[in-house]
N, C-alpha and C. Protein backbone atom coordinates (compact mmCIF):
# COMPACT_ATOMS: atom_id res chain seq x y z
N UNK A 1 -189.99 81.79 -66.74
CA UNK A 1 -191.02 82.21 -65.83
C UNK A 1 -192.31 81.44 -66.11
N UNK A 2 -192.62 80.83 -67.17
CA UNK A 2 -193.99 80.79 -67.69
C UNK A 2 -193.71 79.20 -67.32
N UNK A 3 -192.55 78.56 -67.34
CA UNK A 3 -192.26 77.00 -66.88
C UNK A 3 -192.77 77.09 -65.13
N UNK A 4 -191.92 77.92 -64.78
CA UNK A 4 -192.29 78.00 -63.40
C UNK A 4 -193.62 78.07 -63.07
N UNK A 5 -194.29 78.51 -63.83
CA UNK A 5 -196.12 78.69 -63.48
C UNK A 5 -196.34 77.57 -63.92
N UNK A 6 -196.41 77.06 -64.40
CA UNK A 6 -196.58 75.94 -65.05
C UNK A 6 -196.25 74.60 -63.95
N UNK A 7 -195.02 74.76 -63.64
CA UNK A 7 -194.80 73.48 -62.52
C UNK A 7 -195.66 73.97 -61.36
N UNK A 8 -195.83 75.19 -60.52
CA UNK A 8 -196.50 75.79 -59.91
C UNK A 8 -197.73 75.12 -59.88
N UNK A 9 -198.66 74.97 -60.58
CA UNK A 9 -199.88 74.77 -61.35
C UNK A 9 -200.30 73.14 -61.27
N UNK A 10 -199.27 72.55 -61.72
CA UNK A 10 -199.84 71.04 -61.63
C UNK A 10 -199.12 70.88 -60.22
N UNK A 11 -197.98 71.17 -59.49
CA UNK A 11 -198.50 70.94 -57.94
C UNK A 11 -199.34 71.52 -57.68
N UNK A 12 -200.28 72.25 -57.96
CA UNK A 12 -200.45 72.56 -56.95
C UNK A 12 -202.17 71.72 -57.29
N UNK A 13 -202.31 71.63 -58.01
CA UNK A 13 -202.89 70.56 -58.41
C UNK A 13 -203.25 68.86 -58.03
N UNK A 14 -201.67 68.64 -57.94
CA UNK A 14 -201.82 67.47 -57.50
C UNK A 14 -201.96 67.04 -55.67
N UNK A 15 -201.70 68.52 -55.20
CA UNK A 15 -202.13 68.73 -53.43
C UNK A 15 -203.38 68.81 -53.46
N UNK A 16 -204.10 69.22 -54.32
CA UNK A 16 -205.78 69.29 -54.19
C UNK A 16 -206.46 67.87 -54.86
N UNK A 17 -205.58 66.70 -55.17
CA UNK A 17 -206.12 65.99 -56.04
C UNK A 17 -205.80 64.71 -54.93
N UNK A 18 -204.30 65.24 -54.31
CA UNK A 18 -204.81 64.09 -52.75
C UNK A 18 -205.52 64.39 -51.66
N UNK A 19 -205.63 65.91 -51.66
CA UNK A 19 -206.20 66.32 -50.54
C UNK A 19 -208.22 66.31 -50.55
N UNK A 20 -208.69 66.06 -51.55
CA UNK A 20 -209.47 65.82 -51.70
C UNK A 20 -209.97 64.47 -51.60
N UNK A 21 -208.94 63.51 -52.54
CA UNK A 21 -209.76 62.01 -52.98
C UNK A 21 -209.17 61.59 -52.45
N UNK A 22 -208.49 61.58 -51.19
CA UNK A 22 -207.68 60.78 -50.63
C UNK A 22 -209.38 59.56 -49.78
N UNK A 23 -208.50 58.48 -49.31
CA UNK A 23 -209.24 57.63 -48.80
C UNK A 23 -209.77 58.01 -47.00
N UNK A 24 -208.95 59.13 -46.53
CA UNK A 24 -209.05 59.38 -44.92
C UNK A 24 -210.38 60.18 -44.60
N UNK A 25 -210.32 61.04 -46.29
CA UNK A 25 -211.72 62.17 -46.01
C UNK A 25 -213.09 61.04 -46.15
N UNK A 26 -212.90 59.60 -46.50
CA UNK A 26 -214.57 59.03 -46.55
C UNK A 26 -214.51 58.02 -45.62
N UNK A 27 -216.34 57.69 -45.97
CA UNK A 27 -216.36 56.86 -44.40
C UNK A 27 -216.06 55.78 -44.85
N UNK A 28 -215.90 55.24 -46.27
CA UNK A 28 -215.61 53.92 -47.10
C UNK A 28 -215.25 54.06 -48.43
N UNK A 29 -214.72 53.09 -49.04
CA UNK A 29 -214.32 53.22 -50.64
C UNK A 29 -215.29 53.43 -51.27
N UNK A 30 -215.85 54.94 -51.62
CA UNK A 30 -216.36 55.02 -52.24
C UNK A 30 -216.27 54.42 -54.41
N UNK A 31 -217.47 54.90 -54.67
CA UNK A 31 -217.74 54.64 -56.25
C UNK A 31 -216.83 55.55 -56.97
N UNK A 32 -216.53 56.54 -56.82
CA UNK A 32 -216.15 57.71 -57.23
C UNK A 32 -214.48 57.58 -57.35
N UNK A 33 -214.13 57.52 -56.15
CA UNK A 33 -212.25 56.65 -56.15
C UNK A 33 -211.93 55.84 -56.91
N UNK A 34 -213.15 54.77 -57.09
CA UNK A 34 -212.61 53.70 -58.19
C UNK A 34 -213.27 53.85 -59.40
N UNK A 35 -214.03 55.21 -59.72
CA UNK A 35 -214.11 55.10 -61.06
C UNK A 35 -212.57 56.54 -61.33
N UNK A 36 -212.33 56.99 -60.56
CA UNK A 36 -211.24 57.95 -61.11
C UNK A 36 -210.28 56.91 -60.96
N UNK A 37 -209.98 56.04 -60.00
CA UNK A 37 -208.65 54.98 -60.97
C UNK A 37 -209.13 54.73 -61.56
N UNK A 38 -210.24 54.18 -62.66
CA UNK A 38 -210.06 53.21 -63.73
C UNK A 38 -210.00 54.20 -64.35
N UNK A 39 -210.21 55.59 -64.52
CA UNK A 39 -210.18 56.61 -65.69
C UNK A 39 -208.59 56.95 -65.84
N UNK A 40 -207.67 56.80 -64.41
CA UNK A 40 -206.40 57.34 -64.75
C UNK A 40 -205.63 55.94 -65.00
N UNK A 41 -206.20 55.00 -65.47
CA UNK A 41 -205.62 53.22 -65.97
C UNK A 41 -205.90 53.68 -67.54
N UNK A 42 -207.01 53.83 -67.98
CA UNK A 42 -207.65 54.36 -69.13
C UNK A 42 -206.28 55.34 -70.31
N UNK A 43 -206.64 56.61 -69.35
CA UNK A 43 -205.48 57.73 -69.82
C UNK A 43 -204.35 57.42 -69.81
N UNK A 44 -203.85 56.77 -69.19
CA UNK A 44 -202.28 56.18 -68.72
C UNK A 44 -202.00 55.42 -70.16
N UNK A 45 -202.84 54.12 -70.24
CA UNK A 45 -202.59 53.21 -71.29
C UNK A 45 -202.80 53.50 -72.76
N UNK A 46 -203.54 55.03 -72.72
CA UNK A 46 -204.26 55.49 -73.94
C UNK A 46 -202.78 56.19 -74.30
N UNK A 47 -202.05 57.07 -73.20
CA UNK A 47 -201.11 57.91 -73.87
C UNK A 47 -199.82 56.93 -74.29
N UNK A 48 -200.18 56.22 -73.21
CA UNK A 48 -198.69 55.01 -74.06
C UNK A 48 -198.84 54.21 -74.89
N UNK A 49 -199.87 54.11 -74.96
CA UNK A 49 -200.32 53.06 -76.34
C UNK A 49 -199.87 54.42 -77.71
N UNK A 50 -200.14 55.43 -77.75
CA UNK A 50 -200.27 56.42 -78.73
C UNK A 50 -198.69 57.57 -78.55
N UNK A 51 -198.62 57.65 -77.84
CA UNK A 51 -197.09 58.21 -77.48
C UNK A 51 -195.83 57.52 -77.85
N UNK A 52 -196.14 56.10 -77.92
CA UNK A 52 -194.81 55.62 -78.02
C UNK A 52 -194.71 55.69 -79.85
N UNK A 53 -195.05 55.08 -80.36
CA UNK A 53 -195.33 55.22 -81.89
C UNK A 53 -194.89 56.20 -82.20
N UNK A 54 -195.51 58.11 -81.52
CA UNK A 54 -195.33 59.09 -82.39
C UNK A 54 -194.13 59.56 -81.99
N UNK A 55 -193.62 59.07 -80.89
CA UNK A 55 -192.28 59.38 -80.54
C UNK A 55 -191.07 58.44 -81.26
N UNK A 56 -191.40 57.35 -81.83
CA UNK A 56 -190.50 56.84 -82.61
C UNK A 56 -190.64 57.74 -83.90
N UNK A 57 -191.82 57.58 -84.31
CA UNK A 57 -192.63 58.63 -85.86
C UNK A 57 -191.27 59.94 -86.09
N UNK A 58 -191.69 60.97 -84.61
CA UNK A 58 -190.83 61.87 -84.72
C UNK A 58 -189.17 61.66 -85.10
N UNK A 59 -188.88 60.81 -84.25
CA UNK A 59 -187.42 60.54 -84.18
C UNK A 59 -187.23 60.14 -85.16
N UNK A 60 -187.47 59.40 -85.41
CA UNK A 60 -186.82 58.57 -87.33
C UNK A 60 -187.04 60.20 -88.50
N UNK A 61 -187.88 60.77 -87.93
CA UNK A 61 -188.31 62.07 -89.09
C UNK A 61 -186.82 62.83 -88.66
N UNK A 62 -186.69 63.14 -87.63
CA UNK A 62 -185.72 63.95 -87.28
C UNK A 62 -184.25 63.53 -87.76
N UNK A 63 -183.83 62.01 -87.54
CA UNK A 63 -182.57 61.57 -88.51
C UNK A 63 -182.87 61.53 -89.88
N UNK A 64 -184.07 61.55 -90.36
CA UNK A 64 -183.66 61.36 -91.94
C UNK A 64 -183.52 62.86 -92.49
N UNK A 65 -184.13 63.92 -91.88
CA UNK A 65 -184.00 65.03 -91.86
C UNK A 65 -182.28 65.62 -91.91
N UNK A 66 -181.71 64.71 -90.60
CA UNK A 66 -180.53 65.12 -90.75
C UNK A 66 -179.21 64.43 -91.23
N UNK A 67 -179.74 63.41 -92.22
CA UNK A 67 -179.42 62.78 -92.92
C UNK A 67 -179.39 63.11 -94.52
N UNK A 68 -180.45 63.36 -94.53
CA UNK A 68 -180.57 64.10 -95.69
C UNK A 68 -180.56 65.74 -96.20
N UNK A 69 -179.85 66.50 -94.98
CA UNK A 69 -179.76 67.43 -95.54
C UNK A 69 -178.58 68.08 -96.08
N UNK A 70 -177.97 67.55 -96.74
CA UNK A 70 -176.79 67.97 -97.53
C UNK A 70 -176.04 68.96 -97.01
N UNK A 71 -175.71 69.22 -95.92
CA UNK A 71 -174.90 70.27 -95.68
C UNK A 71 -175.73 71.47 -95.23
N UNK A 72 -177.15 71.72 -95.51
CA UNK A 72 -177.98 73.11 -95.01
C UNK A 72 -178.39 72.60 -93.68
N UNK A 73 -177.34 74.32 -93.27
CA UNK A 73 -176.92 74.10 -91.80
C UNK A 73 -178.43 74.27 -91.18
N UNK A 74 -179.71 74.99 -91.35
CA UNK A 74 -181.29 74.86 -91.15
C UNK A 74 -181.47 73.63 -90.85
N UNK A 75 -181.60 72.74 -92.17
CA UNK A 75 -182.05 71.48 -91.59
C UNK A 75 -181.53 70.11 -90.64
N UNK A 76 -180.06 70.81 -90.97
CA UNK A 76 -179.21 70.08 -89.99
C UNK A 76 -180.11 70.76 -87.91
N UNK A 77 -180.11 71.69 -87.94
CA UNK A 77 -180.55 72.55 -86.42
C UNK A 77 -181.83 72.00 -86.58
N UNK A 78 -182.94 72.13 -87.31
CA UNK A 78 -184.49 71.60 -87.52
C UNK A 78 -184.21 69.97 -87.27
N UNK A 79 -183.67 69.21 -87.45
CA UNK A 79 -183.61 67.64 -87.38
C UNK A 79 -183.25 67.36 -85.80
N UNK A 80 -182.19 68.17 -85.53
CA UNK A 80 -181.37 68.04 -83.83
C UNK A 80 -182.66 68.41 -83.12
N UNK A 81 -183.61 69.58 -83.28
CA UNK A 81 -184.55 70.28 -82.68
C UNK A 81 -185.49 68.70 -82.42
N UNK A 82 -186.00 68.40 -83.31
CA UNK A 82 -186.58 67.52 -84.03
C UNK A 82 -186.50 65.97 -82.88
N UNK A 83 -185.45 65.72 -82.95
CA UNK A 83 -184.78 64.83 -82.13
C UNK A 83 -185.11 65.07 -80.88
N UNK A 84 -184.75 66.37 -80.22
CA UNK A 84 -184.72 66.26 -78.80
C UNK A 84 -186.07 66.44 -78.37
N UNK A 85 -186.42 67.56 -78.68
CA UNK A 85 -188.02 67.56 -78.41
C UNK A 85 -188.89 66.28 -78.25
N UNK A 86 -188.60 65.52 -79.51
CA UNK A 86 -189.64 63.73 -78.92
C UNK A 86 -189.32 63.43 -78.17
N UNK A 87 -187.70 63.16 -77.90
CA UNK A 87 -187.14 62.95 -76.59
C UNK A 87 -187.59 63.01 -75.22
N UNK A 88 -187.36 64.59 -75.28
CA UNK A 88 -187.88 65.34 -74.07
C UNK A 88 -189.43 65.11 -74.07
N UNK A 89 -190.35 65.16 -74.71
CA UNK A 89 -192.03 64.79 -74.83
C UNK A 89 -192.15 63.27 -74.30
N UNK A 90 -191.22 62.88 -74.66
CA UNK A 90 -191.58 61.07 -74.48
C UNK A 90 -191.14 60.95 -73.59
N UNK A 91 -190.05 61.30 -72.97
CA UNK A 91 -189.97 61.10 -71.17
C UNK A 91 -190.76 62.49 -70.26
N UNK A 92 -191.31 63.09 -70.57
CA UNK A 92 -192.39 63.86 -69.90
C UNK A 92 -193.80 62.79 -70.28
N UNK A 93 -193.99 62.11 -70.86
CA UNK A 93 -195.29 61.48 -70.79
C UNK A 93 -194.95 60.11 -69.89
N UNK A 94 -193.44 59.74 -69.88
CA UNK A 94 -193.51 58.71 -68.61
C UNK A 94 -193.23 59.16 -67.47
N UNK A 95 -192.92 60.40 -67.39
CA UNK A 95 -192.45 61.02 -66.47
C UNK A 95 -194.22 61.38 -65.68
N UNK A 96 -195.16 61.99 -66.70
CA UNK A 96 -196.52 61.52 -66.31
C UNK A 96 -197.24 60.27 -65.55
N UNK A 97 -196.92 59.28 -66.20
CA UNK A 97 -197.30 57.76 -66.29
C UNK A 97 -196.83 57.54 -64.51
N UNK A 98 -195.96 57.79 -64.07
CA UNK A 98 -195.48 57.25 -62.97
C UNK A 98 -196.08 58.64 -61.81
N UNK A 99 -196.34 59.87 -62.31
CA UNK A 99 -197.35 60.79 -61.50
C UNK A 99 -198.77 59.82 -61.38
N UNK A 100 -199.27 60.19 -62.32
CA UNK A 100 -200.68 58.99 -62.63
C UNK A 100 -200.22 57.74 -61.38
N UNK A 101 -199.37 56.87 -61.55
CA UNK A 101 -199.58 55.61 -60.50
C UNK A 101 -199.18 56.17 -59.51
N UNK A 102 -198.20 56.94 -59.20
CA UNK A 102 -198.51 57.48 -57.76
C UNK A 102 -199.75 58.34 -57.08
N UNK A 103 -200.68 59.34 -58.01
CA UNK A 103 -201.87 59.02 -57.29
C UNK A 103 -202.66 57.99 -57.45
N UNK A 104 -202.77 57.31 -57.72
CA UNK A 104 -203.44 55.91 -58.02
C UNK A 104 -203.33 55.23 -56.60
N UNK A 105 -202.35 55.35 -56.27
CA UNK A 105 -201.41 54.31 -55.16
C UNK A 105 -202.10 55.51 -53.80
N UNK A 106 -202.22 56.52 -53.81
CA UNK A 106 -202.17 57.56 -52.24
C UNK A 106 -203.92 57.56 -52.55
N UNK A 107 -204.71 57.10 -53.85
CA UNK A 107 -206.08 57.36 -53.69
C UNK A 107 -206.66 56.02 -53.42
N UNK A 108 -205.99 54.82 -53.61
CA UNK A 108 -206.32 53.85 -53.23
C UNK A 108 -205.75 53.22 -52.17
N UNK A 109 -204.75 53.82 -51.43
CA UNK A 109 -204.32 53.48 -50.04
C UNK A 109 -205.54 53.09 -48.99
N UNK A 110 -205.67 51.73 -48.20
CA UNK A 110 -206.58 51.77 -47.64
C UNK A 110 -205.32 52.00 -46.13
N UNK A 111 -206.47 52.75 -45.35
CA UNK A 111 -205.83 53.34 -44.11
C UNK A 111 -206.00 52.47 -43.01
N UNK A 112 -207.45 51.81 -42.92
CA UNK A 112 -207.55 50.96 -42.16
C UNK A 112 -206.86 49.22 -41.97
N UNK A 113 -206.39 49.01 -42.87
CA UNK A 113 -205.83 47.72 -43.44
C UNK A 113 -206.55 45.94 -43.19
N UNK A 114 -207.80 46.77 -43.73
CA UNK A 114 -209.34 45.85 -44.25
C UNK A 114 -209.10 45.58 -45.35
């Protein structure tokens, strides 16, 4: 339930984030459009520059974990946990990355084709 609010939430989010900055509501490209792309170029490159690292970080923690745990069935489940979770985190942050360029792409759409 609390996922569901959650997806809920950033659509509904991202309908107010074209429906606002879209390019149709001004009379020209404004300052404001192109400083929120360069801020979502910024965030984009900041989380992948820093995401990819801690998602390898994690993963290697998670096999040596389950590499090294002799048979305790805990750390064997804590290492698998371990594993998928970066997994799953690291394709939710590209899974981000490609949200990010698609508004990028519907806020910098020019309508008039000037």
């Amino acid at each position: 339930m609390k996922k569901l609010y959650y997806l809920f939430y950033i659509i509904f989010l991202i309908i107010i984030i074209i429906n606002f900055l879209s390019i149709t509501s001004f009379a020209a490209y404004p300052k404001l459009v192109s400083t929120i792309t360069n801020a979502f170029d910024k965030v984009k490159t900041w989380l992948l520059n820093i995401a990819t690292p801690a998602a390898a970080v994690a993963v290697g923690t998670g096999v040596f974990m389950k590499k090294f745990s002799f048979g305790d069935e805990e750390r064997l489940r804590t290492g698998k946990r371990l594993i998928r979770g970066s997994l799953f985190s690291y394709a939710f942050i590209l899974c981000i990355d490609l949200i990010l360029s698609a508004i990028r792409l519907l806020v910098s759409y020019d309508v008039g084709g000037e």
